[in-house]
C-alpha atoms as a PDB file:
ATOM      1  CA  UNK A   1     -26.723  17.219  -2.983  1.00  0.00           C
ATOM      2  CA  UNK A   2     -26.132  15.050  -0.190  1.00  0.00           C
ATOM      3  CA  UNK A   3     -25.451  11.892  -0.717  1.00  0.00           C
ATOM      4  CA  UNK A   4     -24.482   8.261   1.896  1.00  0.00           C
ATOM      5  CA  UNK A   5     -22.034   5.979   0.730  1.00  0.00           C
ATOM      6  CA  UNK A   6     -23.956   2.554   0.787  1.00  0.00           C
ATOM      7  CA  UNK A   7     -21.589   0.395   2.296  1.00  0.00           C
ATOM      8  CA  UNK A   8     -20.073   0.199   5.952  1.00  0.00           C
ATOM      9  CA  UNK A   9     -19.283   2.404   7.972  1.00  0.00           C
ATOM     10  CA  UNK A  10     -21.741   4.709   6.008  1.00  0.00           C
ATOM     11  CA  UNK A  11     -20.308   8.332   5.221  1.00  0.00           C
ATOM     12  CA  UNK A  12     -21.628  11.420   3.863  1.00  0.00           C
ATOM     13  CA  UNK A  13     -19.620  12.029   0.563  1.00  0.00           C
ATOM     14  CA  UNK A  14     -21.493  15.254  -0.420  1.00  0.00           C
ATOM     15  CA  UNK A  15     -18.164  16.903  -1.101  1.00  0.00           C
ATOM     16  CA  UNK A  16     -17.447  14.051  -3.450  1.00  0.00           C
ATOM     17  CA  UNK A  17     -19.828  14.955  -6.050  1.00  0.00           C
ATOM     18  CA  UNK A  18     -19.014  17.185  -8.760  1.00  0.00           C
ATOM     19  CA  UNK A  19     -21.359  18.767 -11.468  1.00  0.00           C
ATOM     20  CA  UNK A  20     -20.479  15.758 -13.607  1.00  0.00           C
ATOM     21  CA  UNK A  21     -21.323  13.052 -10.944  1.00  0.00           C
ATOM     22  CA  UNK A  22     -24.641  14.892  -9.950  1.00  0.00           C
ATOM     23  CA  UNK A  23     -25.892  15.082 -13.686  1.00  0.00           C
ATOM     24  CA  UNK A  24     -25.504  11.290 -13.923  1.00  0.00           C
ATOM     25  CA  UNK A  25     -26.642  10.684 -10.276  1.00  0.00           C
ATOM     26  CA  UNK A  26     -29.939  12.427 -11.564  1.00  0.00           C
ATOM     27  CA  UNK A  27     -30.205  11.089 -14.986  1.00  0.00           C
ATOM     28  CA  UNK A  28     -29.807   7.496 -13.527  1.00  0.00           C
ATOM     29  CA  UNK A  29     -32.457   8.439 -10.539  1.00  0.00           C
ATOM     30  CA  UNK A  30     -34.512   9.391 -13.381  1.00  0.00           C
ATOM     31  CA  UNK A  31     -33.887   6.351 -15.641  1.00  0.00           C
ATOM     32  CA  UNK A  32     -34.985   4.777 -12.708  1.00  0.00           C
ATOM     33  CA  UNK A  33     -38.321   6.495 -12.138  1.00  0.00           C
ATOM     34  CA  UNK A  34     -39.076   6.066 -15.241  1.00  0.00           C
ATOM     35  CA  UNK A  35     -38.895   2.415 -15.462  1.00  0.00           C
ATOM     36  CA  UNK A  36     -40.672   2.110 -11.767  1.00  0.00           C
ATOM     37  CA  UNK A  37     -44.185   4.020 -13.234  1.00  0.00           C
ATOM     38  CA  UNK A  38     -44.002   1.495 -16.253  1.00  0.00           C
ATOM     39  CA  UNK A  39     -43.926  -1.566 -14.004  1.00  0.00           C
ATOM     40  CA  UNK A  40     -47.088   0.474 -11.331  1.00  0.00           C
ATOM     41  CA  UNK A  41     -49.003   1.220 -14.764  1.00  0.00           C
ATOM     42  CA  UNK A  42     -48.312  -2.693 -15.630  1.00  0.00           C
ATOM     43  CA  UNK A  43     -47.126  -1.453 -18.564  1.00  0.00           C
ATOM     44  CA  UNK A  44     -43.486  -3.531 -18.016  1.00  0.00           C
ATOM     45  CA  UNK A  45     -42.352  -6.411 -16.021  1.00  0.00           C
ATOM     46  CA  UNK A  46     -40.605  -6.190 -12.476  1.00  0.00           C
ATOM     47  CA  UNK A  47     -37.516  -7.892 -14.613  1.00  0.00           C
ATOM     48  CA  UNK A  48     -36.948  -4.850 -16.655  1.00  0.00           C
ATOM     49  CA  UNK A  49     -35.823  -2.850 -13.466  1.00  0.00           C
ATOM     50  CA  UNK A  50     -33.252  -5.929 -13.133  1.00  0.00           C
ATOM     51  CA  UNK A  51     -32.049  -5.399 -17.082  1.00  0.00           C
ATOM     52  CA  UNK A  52     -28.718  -5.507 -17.635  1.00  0.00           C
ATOM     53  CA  UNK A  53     -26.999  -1.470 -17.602  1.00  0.00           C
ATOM     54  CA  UNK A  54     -24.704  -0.196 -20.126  1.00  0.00           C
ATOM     55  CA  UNK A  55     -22.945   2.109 -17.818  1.00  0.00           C
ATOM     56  CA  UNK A  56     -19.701   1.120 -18.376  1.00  0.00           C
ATOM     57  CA  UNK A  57     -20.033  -1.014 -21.940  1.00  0.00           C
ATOM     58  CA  UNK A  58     -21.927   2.007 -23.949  1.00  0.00           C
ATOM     59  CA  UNK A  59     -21.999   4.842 -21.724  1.00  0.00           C
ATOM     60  CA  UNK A  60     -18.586   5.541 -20.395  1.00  0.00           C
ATOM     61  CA  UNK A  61     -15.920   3.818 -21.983  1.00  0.00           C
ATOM     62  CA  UNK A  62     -12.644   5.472 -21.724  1.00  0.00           C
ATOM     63  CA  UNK A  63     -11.160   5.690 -18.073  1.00  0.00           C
ATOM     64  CA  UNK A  64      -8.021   7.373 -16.456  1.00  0.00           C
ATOM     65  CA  UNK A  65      -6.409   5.556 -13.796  1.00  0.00           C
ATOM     66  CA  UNK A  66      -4.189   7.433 -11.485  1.00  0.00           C
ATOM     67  CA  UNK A  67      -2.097   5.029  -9.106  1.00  0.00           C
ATOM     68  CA  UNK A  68      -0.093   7.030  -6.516  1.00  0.00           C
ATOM     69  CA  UNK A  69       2.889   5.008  -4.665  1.00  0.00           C
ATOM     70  CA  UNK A  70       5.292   5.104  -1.798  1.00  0.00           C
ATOM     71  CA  UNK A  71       7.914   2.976  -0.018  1.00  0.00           C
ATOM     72  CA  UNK A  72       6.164   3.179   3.461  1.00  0.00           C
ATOM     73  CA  UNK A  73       2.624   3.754   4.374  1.00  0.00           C
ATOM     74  CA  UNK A  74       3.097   7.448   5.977  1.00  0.00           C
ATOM     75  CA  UNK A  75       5.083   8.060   2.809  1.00  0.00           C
ATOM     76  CA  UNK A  76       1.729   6.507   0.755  1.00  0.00           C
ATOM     77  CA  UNK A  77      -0.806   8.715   2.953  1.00  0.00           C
ATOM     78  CA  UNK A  78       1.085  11.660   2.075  1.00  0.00           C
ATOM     79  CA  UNK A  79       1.714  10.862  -1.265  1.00  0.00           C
ATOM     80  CA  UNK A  80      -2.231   9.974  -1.840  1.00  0.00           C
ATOM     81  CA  UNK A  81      -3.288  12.981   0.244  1.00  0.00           C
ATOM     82  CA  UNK A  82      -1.527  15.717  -2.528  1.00  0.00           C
ATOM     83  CA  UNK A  83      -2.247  13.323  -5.446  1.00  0.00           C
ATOM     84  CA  UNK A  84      -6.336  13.463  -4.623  1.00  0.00           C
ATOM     85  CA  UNK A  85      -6.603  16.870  -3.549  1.00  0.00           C
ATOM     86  CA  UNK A  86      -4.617  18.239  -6.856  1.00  0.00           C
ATOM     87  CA  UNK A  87      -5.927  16.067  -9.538  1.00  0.00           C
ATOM     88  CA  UNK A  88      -9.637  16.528  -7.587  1.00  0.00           C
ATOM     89  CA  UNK A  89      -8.486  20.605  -7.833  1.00  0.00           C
ATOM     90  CA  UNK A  90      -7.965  20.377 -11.606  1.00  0.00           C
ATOM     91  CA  UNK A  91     -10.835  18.279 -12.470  1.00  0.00           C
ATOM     92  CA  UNK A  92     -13.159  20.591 -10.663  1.00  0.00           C
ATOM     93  CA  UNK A  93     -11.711  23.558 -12.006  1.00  0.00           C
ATOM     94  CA  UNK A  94     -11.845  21.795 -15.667  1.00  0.00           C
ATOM     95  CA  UNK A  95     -15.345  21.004 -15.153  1.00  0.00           C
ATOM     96  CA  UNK A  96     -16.685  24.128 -13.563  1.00  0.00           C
ATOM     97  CA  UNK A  97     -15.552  26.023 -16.613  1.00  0.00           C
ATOM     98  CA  UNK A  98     -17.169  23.725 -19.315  1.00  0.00           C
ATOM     99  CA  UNK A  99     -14.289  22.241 -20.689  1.00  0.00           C
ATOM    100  CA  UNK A 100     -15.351  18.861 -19.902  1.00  0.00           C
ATOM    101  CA  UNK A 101     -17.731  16.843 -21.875  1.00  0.00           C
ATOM    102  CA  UNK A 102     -21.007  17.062 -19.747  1.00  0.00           C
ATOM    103  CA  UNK A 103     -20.992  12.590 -19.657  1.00  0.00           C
ATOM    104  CA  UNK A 104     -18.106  13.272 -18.201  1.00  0.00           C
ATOM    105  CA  UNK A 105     -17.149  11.509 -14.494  1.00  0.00           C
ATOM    106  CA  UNK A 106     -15.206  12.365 -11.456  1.00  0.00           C
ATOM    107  CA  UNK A 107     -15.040   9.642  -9.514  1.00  0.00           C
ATOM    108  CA  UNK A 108     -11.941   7.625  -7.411  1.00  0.00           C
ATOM    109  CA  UNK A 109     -11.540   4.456  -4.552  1.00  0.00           C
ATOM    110  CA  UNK A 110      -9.917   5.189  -2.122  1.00  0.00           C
ATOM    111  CA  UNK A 111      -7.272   2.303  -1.399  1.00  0.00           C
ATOM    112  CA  UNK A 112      -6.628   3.767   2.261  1.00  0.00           C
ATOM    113  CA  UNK A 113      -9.327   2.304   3.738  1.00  0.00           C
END
């Protein structure tokens, strides 16, 4: 599933998305659809596509932060390099086999850039 990064410069981050962020990429897209043929049919106001989202008040909840730390910044680019590509590893593993709860999400920031 490709997808852009909206902000600047744009990049692809297709091999950012998991399972778990494609599911809720979709069901949002869908969400979204669904509210967009209500307003066409005039069944709903343009203000309901503006509603306020429960992503992170009802939806998802309960976050892990991982904060990965060095003395100098080669040190820190190192030290962030093996600390995203392990814990990526092991989520990806953990959710290919099922073990995670399908509302689930990988996602990270990267404080590099």
């Amino acid at each position: 599933m490709p997808v852009i990064t909206p902000n600047y410069p744009c990049m692809c981050s297709t091999h950012n998305v998991t399972k778990s962020t494609k599911s809720v990429i979709l069901r949002e897209m869908e969400r979204a659809n669904g509210i967009v043929n209500e307003i066409m049919n005039g069944n709903a106001p343009w203000s309901k596509l503006f509603e306020r989202h429960t992503f992170f008040t009802q939806d998802y909840k309960v976050y892990l932060r991982v904060l990965a730390a060095a003395r100098t910044k080669e040190e820190q680019l190192k030290w962030y390099a093996v600390t995203l590509v392990n814990l990526l590893g092991a989520l990806t593993f953990i959710s290919g086999r099922g073990w995670l709860n399908p509302n689930f999400v990988i996602s990270w920031q990267n404080w590099n850039s």
